[in-house]
Protein backbone atom coordinates (compact mmCIF):
# COMPACT_ATOMS: atom_id res chain seq x y z
CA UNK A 1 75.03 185.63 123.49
CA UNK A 2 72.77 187.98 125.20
CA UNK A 3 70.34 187.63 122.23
CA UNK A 4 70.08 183.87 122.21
CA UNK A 5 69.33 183.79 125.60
CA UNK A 6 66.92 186.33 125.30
CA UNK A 7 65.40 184.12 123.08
CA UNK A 8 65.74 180.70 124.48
CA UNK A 9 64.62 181.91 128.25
CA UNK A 10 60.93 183.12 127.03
CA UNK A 11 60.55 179.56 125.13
CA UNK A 12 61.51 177.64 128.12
CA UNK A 13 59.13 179.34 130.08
CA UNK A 14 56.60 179.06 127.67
CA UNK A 15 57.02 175.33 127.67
CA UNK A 16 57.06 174.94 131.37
CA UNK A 17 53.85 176.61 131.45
CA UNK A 18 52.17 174.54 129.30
CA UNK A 19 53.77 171.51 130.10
CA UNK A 20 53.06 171.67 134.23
CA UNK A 21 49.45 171.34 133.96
CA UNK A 22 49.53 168.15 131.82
CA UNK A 23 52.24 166.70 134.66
CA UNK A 24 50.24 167.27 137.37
CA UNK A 25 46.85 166.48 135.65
CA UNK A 26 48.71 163.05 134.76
CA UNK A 27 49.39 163.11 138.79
CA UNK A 28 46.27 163.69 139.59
CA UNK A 29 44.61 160.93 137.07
CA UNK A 30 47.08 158.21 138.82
CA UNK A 31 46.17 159.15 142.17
CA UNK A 32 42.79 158.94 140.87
CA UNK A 33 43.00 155.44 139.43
CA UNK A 34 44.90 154.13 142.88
CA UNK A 35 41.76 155.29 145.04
CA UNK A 36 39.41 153.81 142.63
CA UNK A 37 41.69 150.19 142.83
CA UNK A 38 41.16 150.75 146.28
CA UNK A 39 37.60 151.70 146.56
CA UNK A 40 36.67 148.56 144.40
CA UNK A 41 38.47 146.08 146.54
CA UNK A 42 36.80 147.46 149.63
CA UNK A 43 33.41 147.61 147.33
CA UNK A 44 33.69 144.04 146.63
CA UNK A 45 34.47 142.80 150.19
CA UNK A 46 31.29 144.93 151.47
CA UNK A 47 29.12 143.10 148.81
CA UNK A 48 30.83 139.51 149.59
CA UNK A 49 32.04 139.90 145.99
CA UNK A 50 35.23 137.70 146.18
CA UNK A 51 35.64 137.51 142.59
CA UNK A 52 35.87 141.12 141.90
CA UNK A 53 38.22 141.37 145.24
CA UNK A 54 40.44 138.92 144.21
CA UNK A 55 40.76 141.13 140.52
CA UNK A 56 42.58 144.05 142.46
CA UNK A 57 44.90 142.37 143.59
CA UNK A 58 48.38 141.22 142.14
CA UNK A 59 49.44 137.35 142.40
CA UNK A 60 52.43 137.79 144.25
CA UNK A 61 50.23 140.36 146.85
CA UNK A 62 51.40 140.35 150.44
CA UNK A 63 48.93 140.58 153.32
CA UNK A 64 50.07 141.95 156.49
CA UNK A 65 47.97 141.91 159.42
CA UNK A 66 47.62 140.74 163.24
CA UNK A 67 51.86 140.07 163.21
CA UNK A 68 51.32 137.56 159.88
CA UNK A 69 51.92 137.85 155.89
CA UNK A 70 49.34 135.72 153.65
CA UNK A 71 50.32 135.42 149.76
CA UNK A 72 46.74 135.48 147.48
CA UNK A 73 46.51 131.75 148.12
CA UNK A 74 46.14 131.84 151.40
CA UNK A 75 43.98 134.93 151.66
CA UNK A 76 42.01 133.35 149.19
CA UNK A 77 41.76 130.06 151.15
CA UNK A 78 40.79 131.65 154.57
CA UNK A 79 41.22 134.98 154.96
CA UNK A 80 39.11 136.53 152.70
CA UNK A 81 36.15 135.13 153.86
CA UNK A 82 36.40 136.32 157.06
CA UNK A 83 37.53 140.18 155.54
CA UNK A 84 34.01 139.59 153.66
CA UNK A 85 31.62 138.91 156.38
CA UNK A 86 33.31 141.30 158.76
CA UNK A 87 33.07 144.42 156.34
CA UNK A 88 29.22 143.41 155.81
CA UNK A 89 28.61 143.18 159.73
CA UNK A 90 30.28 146.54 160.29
CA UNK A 91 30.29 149.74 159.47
CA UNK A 92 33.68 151.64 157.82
CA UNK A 93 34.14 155.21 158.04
CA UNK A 94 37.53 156.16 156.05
CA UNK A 95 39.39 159.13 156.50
CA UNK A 96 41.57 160.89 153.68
CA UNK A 97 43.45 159.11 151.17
CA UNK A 98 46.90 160.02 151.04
CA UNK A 99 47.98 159.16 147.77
CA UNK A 100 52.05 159.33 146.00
CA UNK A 101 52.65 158.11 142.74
CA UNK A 102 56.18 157.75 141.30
CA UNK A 103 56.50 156.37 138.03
CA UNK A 104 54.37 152.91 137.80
CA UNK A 105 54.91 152.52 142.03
CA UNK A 106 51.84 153.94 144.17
CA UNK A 107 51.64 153.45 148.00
CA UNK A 108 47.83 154.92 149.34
CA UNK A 109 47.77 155.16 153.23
CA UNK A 110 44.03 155.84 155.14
CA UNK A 111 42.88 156.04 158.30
CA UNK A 112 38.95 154.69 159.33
CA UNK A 113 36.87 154.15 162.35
CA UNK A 114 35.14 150.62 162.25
CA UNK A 115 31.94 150.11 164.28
CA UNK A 116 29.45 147.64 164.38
CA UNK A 117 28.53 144.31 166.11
CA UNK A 118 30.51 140.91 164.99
CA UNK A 119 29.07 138.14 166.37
CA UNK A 120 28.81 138.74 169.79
CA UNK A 121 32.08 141.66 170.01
CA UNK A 122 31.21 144.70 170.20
CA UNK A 123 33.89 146.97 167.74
CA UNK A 124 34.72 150.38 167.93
CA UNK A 125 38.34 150.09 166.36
CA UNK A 126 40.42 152.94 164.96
CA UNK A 127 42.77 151.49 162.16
CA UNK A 128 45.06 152.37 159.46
CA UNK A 129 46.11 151.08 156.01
CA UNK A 130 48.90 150.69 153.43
CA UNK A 131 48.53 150.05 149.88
CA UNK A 132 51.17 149.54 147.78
CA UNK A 133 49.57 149.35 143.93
CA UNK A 134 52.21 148.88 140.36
CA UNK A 135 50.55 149.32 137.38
CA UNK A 136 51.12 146.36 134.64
CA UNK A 137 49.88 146.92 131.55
CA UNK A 138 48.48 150.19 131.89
CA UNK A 139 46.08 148.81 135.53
CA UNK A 140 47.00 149.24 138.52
CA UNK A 141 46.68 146.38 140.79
CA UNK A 142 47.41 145.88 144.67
CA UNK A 143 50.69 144.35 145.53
CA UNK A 144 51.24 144.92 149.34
CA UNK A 145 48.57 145.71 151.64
CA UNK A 146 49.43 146.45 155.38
CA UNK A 147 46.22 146.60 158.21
CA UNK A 148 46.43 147.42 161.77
CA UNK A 149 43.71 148.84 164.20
CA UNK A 150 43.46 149.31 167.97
CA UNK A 151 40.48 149.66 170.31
CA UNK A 152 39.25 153.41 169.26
CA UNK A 153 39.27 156.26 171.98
CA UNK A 154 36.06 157.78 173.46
CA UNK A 155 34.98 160.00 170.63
CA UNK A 156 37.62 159.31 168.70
CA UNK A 157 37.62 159.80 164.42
CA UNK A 158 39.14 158.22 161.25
CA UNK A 159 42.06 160.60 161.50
CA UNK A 160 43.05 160.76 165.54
CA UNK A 161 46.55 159.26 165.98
């Protein structure tokens, strides 16, 4: 018995070794693809690119935001517009993406400082965000997204709680 487990131990070993780097690179390439999804809806709202915004996210999507939910058809309808000119009035400073992936399920949560001039408001918000993203068909798309913000502190940043 001693021998066989003398053997098998080493091999085990040998596989966890080489198989670790390959889990966590697939990790890694996940978390990757989330913050791209991300980055490209946020992309496309700074540009006024609705098309490519609406693209990133999934039809049954659920917007939360100001004590509402809007499905894609009503972001689409109203919304969105709004989301469009206010990212290209103000500027968006994001703090670290926090990213966890588990299996075809990814939820991304940020923090940002938005400042700028809307109209005639004056912002200087701190804010936060949820994403959750499920990947169908091998893309990962946006299926819940969650904003809220508050009036930012005297020299406050994207991470201050």
């Amino acid at each position: 018995m001693k021998n066989a487990t003398t053997r098998i131990v080493p091999r085990i070993a040998c596989l966890l070794v080489v198989a670790l780097p390959h889990a966590g690179g697939a990790q890694t390439t996940d978390q990757d693809a989330v913050v791209r999804v991300i980055d490209a809806f946020h992309s496309a709202l700074a540009r006024g690119d609705s098309t490519t915004a609406l693209t990133q996210l999934a039809e049954d999507v659920a917007i939360l935001e100001s004590g509402g939910t809007e499905t894609l058809q009503q972001y689409r309808s109203g919304h969105l517009r709004g989301d469009m000119r206010f990212a290209q009035a103000v500027a968006r400073e994001r703090g670290e993406v926090s990213v966890t992936v588990v299996g075809d399920v990814a939820w991304a949560h940020s923090t940002s400082v938005t400042t700028g001039r809307m109209g005639d408001r004056e912002i200087d918000a701190q804010g936060v965000e949820l994403m959750v993203l499920t990947r169908v068909g091998g893309r990962w798309l946006i299926r819940a997204i969650h904003w809220s913000s508050r009036p930012r502190a005297p020299g406050g940043g994207p991470n201050d709680g």
